[in-house]
N, C-alpha and C. Protein backbone atom coordinates (compact mmCIF):
# COMPACT_ATOMS: atom_id res chain seq x y z
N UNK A 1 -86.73 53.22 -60.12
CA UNK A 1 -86.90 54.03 -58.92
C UNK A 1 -86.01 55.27 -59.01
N UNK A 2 -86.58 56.35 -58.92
CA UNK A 2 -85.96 58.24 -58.91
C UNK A 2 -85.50 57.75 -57.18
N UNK A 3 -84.49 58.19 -57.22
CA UNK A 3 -83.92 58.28 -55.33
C UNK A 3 -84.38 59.62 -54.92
N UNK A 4 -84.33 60.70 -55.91
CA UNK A 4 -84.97 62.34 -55.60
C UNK A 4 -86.34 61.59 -55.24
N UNK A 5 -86.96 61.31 -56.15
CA UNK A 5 -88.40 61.30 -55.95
C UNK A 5 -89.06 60.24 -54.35
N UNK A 6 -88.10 59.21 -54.26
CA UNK A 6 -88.39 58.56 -52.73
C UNK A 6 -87.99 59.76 -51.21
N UNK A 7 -87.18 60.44 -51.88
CA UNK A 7 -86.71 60.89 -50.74
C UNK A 7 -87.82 62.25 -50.34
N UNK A 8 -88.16 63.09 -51.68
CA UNK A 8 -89.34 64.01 -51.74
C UNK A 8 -90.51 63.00 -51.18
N UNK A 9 -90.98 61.70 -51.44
CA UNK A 9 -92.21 61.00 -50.60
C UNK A 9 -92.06 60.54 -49.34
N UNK A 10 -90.83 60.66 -49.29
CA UNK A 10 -90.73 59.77 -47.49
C UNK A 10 -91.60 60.72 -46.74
N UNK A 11 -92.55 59.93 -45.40
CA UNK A 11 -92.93 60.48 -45.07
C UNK A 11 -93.15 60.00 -43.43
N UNK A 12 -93.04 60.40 -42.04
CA UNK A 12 -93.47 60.28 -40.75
C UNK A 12 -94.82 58.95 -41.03
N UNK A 13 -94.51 58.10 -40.57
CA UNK A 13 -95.93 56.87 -40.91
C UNK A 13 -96.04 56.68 -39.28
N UNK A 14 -97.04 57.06 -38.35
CA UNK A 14 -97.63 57.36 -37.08
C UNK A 14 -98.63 56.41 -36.51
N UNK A 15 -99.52 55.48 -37.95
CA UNK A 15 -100.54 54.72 -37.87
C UNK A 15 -100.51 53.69 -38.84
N UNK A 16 -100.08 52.46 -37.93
CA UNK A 16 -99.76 50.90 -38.26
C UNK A 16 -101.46 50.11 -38.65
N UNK A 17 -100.97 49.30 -39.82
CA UNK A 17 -102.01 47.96 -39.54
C UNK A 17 -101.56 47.47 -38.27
N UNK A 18 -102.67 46.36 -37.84
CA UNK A 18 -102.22 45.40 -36.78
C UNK A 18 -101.77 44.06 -37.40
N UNK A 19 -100.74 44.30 -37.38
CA UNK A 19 -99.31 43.01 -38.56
C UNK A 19 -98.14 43.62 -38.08
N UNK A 20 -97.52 42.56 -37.80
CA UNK A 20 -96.29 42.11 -37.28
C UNK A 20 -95.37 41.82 -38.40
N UNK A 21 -93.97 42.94 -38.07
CA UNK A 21 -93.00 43.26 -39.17
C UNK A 21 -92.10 42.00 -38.93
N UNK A 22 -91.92 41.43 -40.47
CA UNK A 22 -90.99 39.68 -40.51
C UNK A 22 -90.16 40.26 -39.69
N UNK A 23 -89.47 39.27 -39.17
CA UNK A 23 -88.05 39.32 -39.19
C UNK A 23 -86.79 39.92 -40.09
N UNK A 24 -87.10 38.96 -41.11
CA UNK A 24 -86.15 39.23 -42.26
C UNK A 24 -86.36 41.01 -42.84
N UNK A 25 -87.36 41.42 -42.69
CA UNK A 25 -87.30 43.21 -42.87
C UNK A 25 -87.07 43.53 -42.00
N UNK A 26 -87.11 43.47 -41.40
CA UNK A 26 -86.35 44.20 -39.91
C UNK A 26 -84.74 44.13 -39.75
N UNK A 27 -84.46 42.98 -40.25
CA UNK A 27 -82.96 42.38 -40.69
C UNK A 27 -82.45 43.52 -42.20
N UNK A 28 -83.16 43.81 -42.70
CA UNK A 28 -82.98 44.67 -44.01
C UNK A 28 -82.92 45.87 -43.74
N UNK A 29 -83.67 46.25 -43.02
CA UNK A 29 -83.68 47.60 -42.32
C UNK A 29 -82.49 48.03 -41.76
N UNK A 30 -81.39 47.23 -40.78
CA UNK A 30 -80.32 47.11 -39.74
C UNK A 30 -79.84 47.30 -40.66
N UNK A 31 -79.71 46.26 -42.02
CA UNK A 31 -78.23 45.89 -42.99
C UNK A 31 -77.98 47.51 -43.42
N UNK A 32 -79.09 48.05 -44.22
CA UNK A 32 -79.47 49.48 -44.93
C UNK A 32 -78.76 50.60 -43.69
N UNK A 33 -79.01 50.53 -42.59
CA UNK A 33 -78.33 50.85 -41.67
C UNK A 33 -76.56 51.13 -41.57
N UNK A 34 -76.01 50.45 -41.85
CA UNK A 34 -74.62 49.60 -41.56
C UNK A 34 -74.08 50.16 -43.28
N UNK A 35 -74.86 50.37 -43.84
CA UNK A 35 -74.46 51.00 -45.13
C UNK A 35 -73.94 52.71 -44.78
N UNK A 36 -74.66 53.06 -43.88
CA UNK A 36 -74.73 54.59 -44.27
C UNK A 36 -72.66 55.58 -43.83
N UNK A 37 -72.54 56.54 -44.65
CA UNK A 37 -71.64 57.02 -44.38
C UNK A 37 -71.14 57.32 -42.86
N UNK A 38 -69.52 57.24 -42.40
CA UNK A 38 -69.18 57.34 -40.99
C UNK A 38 -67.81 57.47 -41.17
N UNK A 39 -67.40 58.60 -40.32
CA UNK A 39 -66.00 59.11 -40.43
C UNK A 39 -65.24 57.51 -39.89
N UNK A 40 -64.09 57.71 -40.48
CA UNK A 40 -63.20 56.61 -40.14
C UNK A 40 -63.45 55.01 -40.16
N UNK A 41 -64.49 55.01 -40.20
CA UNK A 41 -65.47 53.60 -40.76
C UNK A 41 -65.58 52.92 -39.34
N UNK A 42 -66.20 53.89 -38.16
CA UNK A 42 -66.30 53.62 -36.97
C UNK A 42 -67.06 52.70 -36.77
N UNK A 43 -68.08 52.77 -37.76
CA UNK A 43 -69.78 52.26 -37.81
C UNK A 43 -69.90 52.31 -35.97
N UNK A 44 -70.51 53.43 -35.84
CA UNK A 44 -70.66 54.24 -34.53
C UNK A 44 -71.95 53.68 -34.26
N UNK A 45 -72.88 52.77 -34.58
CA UNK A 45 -74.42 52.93 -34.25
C UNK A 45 -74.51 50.92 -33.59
N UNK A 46 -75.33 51.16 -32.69
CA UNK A 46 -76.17 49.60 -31.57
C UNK A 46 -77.63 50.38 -32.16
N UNK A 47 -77.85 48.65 -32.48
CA UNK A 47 -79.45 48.72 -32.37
C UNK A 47 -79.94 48.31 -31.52
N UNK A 48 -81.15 48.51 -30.70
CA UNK A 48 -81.97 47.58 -29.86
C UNK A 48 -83.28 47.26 -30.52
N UNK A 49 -83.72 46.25 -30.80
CA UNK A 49 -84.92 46.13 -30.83
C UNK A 49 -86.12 45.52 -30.13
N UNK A 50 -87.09 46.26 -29.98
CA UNK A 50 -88.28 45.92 -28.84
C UNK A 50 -89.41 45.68 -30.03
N UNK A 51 -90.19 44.06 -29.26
CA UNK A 51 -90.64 43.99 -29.48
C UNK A 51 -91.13 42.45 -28.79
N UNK A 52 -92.58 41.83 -29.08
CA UNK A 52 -93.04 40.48 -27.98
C UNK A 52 -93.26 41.18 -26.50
N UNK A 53 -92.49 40.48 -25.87
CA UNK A 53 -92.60 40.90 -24.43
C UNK A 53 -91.86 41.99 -23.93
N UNK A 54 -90.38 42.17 -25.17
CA UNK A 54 -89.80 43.51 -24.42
C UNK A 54 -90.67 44.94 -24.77
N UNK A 55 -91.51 44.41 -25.61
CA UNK A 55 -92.68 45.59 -25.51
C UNK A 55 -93.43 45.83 -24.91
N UNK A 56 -93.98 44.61 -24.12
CA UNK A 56 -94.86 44.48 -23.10
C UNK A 56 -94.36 45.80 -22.06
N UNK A 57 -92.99 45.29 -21.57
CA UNK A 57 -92.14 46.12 -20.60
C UNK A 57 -92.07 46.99 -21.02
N UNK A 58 -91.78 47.85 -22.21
CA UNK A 58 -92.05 49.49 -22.54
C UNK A 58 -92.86 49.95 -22.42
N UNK A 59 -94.21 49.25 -22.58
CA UNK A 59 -95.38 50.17 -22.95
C UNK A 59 -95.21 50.37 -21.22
N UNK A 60 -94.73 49.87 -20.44
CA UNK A 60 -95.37 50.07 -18.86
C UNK A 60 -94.19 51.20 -18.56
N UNK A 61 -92.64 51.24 -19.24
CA UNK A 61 -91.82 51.94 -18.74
C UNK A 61 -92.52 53.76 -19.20
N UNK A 62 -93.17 53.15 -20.50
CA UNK A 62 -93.18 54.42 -21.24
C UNK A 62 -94.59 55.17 -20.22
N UNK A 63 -95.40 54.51 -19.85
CA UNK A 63 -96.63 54.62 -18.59
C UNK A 63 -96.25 55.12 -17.70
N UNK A 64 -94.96 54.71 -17.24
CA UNK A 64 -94.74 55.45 -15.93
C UNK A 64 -94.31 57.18 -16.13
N UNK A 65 -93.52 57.18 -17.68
CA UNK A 65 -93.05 58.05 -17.91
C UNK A 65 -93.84 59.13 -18.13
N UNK A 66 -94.73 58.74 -19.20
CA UNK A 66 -95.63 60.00 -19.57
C UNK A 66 -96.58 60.41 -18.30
N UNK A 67 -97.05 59.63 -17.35
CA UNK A 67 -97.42 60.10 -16.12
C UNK A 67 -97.09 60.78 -15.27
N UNK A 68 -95.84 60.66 -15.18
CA UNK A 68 -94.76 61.83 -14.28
C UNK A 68 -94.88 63.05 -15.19
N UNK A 69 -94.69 62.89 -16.30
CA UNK A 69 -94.61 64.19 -17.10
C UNK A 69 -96.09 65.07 -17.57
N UNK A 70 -96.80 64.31 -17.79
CA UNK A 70 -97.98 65.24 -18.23
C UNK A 70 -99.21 64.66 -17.16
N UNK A 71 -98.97 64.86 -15.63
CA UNK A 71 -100.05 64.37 -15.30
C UNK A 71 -101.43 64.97 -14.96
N UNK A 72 -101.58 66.48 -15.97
CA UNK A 72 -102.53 66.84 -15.82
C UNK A 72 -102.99 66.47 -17.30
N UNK A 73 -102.63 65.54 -18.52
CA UNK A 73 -103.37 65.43 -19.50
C UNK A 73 -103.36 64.25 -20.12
N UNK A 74 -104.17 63.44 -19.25
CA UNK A 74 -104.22 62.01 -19.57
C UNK A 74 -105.10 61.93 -21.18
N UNK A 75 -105.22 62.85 -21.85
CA UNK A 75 -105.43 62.64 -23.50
C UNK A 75 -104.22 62.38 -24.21
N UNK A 76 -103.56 63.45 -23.73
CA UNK A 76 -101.92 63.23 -23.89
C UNK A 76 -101.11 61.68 -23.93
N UNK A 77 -101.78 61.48 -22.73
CA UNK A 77 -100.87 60.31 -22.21
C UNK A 77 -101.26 58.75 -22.84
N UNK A 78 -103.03 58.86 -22.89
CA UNK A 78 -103.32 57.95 -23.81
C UNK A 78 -103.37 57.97 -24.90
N UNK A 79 -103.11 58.93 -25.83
CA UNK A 79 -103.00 59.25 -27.16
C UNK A 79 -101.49 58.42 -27.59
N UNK A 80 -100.49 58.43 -26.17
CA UNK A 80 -99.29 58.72 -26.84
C UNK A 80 -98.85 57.19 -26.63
N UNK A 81 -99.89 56.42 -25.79
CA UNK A 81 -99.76 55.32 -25.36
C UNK A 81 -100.54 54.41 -26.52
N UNK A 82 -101.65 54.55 -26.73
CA UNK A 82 -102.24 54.10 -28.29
C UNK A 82 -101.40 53.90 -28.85
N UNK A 83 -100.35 54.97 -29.55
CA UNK A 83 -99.67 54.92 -30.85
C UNK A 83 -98.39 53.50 -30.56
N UNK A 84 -98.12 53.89 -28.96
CA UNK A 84 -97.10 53.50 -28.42
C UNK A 84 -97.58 51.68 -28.73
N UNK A 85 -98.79 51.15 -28.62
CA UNK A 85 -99.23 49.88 -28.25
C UNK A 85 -99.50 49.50 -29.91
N UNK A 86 -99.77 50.45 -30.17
CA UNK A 86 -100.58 49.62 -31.76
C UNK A 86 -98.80 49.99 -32.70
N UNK A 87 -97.93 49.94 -32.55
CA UNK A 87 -96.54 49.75 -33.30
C UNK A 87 -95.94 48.77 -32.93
N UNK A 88 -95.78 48.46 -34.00
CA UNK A 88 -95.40 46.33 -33.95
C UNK A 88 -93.90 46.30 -33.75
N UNK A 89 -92.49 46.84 -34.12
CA UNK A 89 -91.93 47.40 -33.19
C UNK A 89 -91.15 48.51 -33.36
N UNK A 90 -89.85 48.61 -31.83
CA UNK A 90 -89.30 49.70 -32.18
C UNK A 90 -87.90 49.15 -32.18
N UNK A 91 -87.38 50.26 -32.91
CA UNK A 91 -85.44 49.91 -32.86
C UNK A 91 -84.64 50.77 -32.20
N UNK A 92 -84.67 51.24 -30.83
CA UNK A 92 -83.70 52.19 -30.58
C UNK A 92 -82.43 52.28 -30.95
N UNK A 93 -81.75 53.32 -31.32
CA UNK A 93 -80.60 53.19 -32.30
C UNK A 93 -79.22 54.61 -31.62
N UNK A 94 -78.12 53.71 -31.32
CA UNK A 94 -77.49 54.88 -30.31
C UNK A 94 -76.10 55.22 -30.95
N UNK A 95 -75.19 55.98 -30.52
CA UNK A 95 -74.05 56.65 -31.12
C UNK A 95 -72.85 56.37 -30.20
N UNK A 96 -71.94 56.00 -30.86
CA UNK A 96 -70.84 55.50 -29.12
C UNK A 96 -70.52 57.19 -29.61
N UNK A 97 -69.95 56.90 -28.22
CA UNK A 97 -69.32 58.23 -27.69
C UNK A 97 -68.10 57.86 -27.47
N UNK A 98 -67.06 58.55 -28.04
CA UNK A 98 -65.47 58.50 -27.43
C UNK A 98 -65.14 59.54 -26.58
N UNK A 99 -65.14 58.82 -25.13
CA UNK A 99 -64.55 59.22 -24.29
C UNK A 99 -63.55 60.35 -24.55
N UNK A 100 -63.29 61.80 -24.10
CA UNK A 100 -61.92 62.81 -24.18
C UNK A 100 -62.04 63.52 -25.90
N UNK A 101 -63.02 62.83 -26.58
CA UNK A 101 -63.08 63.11 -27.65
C UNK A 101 -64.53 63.86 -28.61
N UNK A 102 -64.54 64.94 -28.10
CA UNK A 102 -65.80 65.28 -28.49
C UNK A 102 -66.04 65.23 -30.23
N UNK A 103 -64.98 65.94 -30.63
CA UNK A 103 -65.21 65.84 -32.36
C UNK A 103 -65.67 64.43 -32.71
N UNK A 104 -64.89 63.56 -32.50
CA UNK A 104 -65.56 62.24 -32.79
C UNK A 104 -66.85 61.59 -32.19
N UNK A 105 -67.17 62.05 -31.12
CA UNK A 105 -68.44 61.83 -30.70
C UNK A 105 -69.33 62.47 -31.97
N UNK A 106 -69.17 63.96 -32.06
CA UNK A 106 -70.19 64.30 -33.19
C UNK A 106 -70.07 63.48 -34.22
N UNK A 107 -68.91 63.26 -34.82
CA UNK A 107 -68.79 62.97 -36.30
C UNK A 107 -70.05 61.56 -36.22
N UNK A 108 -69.84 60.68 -34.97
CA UNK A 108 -70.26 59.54 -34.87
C UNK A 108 -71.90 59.94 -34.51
N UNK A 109 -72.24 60.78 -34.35
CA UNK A 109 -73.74 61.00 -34.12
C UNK A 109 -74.44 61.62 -35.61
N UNK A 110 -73.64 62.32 -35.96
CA UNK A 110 -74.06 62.84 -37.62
C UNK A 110 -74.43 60.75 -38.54
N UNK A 111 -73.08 59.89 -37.92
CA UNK A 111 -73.07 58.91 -39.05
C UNK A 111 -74.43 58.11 -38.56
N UNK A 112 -74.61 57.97 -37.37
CA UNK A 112 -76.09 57.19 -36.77
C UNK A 112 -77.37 57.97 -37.40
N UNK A 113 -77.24 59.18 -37.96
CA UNK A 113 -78.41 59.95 -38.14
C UNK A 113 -78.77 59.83 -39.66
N UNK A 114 -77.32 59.44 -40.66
CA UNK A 114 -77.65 58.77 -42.19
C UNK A 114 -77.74 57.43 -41.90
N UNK A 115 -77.59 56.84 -40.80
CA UNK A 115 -77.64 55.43 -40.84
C UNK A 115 -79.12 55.58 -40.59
N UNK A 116 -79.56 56.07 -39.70
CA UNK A 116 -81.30 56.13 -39.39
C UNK A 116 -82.30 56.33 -40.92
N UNK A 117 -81.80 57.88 -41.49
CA UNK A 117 -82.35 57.99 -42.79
C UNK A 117 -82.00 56.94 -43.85
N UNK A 118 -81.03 56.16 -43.66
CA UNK A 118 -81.07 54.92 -44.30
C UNK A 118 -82.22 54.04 -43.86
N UNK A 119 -82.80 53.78 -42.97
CA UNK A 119 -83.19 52.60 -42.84
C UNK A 119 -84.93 53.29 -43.03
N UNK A 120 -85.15 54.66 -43.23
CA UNK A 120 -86.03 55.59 -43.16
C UNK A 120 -86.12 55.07 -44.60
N UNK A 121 -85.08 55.23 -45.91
CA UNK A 121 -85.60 55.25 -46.89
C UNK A 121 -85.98 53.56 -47.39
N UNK A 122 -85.15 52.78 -46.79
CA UNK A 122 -85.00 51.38 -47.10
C UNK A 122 -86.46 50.76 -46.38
N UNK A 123 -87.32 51.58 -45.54
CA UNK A 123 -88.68 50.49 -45.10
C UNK A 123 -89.59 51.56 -46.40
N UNK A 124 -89.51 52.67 -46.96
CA UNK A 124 -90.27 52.48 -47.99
C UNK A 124 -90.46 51.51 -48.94
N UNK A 125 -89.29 50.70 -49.35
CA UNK A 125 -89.33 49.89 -50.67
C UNK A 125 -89.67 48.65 -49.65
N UNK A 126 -89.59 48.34 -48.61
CA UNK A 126 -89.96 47.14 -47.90
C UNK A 126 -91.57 46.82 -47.99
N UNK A 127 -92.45 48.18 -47.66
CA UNK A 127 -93.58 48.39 -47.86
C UNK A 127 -94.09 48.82 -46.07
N UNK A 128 -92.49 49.63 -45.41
CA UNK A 128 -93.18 49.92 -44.58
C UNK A 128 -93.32 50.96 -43.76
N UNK A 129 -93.91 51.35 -42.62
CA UNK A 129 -93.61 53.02 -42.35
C UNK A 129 -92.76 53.09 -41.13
N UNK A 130 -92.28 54.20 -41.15
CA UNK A 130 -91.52 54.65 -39.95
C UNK A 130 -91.34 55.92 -39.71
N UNK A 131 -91.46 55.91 -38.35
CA UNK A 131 -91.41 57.28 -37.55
C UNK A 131 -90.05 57.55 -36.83
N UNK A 132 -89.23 58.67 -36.86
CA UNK A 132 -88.11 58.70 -35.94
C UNK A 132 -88.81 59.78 -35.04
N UNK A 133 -88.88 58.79 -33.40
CA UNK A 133 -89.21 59.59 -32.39
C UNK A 133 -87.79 59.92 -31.46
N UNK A 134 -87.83 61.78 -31.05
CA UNK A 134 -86.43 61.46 -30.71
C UNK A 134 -87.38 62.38 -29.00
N UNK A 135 -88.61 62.60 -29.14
CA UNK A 135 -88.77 63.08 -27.71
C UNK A 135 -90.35 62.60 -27.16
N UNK A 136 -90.71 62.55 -26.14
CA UNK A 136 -92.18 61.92 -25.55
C UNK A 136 -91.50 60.39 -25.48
N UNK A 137 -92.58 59.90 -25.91
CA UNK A 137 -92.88 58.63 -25.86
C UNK A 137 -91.66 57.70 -26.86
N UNK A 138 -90.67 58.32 -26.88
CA UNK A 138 -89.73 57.80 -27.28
C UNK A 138 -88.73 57.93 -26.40
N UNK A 139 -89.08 58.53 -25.56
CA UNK A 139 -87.74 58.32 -23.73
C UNK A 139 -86.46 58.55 -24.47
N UNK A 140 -86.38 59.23 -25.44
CA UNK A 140 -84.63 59.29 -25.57
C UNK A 140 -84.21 59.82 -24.88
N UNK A 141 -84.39 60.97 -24.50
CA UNK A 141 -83.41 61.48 -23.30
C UNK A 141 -84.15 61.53 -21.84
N UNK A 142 -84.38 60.15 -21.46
CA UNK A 142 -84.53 59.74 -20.29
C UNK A 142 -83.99 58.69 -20.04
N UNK A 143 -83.12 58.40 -18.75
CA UNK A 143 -81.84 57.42 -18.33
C UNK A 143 -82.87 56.30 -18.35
N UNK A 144 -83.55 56.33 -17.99
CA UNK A 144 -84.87 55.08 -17.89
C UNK A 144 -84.39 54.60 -18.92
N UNK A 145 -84.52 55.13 -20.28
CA UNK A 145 -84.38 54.13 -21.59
C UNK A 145 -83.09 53.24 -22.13
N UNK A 146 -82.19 53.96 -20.91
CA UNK A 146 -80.73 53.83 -21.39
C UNK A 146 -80.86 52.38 -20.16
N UNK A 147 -81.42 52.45 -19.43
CA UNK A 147 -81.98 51.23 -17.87
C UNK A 147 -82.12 50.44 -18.64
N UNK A 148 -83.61 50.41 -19.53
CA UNK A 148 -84.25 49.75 -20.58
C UNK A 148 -83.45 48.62 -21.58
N UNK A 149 -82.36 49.27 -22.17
CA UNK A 149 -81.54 48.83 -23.12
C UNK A 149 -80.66 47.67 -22.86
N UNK A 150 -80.37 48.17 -21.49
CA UNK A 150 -79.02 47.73 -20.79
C UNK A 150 -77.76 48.52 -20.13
N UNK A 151 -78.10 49.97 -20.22
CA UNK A 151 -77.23 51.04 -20.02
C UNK A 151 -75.71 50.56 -20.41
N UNK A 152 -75.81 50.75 -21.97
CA UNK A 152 -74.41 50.37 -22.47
C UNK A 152 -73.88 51.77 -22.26
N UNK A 153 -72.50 51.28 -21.30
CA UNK A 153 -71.61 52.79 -21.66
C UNK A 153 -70.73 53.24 -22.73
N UNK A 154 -70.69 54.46 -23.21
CA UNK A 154 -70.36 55.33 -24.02
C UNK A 154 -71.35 55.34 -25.48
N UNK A 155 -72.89 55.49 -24.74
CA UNK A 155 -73.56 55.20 -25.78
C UNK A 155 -74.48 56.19 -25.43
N UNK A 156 -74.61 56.72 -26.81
CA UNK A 156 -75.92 58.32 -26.63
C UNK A 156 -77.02 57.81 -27.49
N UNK A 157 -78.63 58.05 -27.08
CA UNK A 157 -79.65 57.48 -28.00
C UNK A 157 -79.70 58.60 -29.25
N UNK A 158 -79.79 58.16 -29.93
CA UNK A 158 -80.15 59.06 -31.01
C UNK A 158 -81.87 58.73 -31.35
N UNK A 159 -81.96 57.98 -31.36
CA UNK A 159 -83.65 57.83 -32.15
C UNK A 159 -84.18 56.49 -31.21
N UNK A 160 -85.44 56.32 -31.27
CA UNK A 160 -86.67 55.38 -31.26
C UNK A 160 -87.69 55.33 -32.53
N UNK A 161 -86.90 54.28 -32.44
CA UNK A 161 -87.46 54.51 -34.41
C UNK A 161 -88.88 53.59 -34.15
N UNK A 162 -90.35 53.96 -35.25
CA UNK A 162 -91.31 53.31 -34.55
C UNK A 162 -91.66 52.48 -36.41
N UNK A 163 -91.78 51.42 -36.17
CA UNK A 163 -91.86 50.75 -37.51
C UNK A 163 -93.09 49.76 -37.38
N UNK A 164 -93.77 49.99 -38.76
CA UNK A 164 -94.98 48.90 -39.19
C UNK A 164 -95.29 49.04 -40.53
N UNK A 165 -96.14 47.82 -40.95
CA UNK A 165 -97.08 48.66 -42.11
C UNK A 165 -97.76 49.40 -41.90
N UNK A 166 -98.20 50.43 -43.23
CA UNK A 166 -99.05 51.42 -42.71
C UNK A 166 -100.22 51.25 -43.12
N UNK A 167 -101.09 51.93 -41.85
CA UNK A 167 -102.92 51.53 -42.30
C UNK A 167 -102.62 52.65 -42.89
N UNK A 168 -103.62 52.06 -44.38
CA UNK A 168 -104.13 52.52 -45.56
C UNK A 168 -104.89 53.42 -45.32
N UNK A 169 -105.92 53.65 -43.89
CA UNK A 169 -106.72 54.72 -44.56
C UNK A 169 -106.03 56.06 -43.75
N UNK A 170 -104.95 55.33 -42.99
CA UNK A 170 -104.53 57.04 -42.24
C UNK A 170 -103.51 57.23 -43.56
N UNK A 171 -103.04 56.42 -44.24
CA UNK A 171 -101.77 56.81 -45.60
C UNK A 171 -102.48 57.96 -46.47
N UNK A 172 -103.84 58.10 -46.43
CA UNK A 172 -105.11 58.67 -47.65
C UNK A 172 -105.04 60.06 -47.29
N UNK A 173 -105.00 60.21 -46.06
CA UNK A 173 -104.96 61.36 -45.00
C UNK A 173 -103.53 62.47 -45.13
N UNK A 174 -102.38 61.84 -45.19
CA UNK A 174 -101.55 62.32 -45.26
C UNK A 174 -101.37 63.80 -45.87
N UNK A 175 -100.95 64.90 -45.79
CA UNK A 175 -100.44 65.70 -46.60
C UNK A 175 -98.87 65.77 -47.03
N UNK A 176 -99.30 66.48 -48.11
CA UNK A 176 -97.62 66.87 -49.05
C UNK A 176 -96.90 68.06 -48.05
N UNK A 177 -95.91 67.94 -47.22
CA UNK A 177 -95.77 69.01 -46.43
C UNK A 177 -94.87 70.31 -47.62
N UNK A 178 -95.54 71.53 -47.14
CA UNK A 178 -94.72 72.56 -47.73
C UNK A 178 -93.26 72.23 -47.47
N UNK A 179 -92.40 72.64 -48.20
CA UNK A 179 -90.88 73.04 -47.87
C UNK A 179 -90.37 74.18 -48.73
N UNK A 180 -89.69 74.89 -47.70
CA UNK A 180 -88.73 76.05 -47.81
C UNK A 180 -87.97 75.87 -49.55
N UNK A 181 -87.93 76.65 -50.11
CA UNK A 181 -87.17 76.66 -51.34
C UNK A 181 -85.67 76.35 -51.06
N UNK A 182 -84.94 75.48 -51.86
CA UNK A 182 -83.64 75.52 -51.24
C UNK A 182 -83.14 76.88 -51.75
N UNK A 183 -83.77 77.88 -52.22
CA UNK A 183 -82.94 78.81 -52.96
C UNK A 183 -82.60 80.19 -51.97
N UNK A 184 -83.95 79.59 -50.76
CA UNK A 184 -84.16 80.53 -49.84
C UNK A 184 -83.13 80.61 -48.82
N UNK A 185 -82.38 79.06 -48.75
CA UNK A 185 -81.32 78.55 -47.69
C UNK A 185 -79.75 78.29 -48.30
N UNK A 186 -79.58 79.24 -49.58
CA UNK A 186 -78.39 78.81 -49.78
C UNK A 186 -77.88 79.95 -50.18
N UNK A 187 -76.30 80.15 -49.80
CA UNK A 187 -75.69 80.99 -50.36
C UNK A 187 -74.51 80.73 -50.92
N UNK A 188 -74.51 81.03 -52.28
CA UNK A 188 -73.61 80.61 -53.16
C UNK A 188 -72.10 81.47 -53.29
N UNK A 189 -70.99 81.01 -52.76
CA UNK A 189 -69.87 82.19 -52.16
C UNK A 189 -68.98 81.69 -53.76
């Protein structure tokens, strides 16, 4: 395995089979997590994971939500609710916050965000896809979700991560997205 070459294929996976992610990968996913770099070895990141019945209860929190917000485009709303129902589950994934201490708040939100792309690169070799939703139908920055969780304090969401296998025929579909040359974004002092 090239680590360049997984990281050039990773890709947004939006459209699940209907199969239910083991346990034990989901457990692999967290560990891959708990690996990633973090100032002071804070390991700054809570997972939540939804899924069974605490999904049941999202799909209705996330219903109420997208209704208040787009209620002139119920394509919108069922589009976003589809994706929302057919993902087997999700892991919301948050950043403590130190109180009086903003630098460390960041440092600790940068380390949740390689801990995320960790677990981004670690469900490729699992065989599975994932999406990091950080706005819509991923309620991150709505207190609702923080309700949802348990409203742990000194905790900021960073992601709603949306995980499954991926149906094969939306994988066929996919494109190679352009990217910027790094030669275009760097300056060499």
């Amino acid at each position: 395995m090239s680590i360049i070459a997984e990281i050039k294929n990773r890709r947004a996976i939006r459209d699940y089979a209907q199969r239910d992610v083991e346990d034990e990968k989901i457990k692999k996913l967290l560990e891959a997590a708990t690996w990633a770099p973090n100032d002071r070895m804070r390991e700054p990141w809570s997972f939540y994971v939804i899924k069974g019945e605490a999904k049941k209860r999202y799909v209705i929190l996330a219903t109420q939500y997208l209704q208040e917000r787009f209620p002139t485009k119920p394509h919108l709303i069922d589009s976003s609710l589809k994706v929302l129902k057919t993902t087997p589950v999700h892991i919301v994934v948050t950043a403590d916050m130190v109180p009086g201490d903003e630098d460390a708040s960041s440092d600790n939100e940068y380390a949740v965000c390689c801990a995320i792309y960790s677990m981004w690169l670690a469900a490729r070799e699992l065989g599975l896809g994932l999406v990091w939703r950080t706005r819509g139908v991923g309620l991150v920055h709505d207190e609702r979700m923080y309700e949802f969780i348990g409203s742990p304090e000194n905790k900021k969401i960073i992601g709603n991560l949306f995980i499954g296998y991926p149906d094969n025929e939306a994988l066929k579909k996919i494109k190679v997205p352009a990217r910027t040359s790094f030669e275009e974004k760097t300056v060499w002092l």
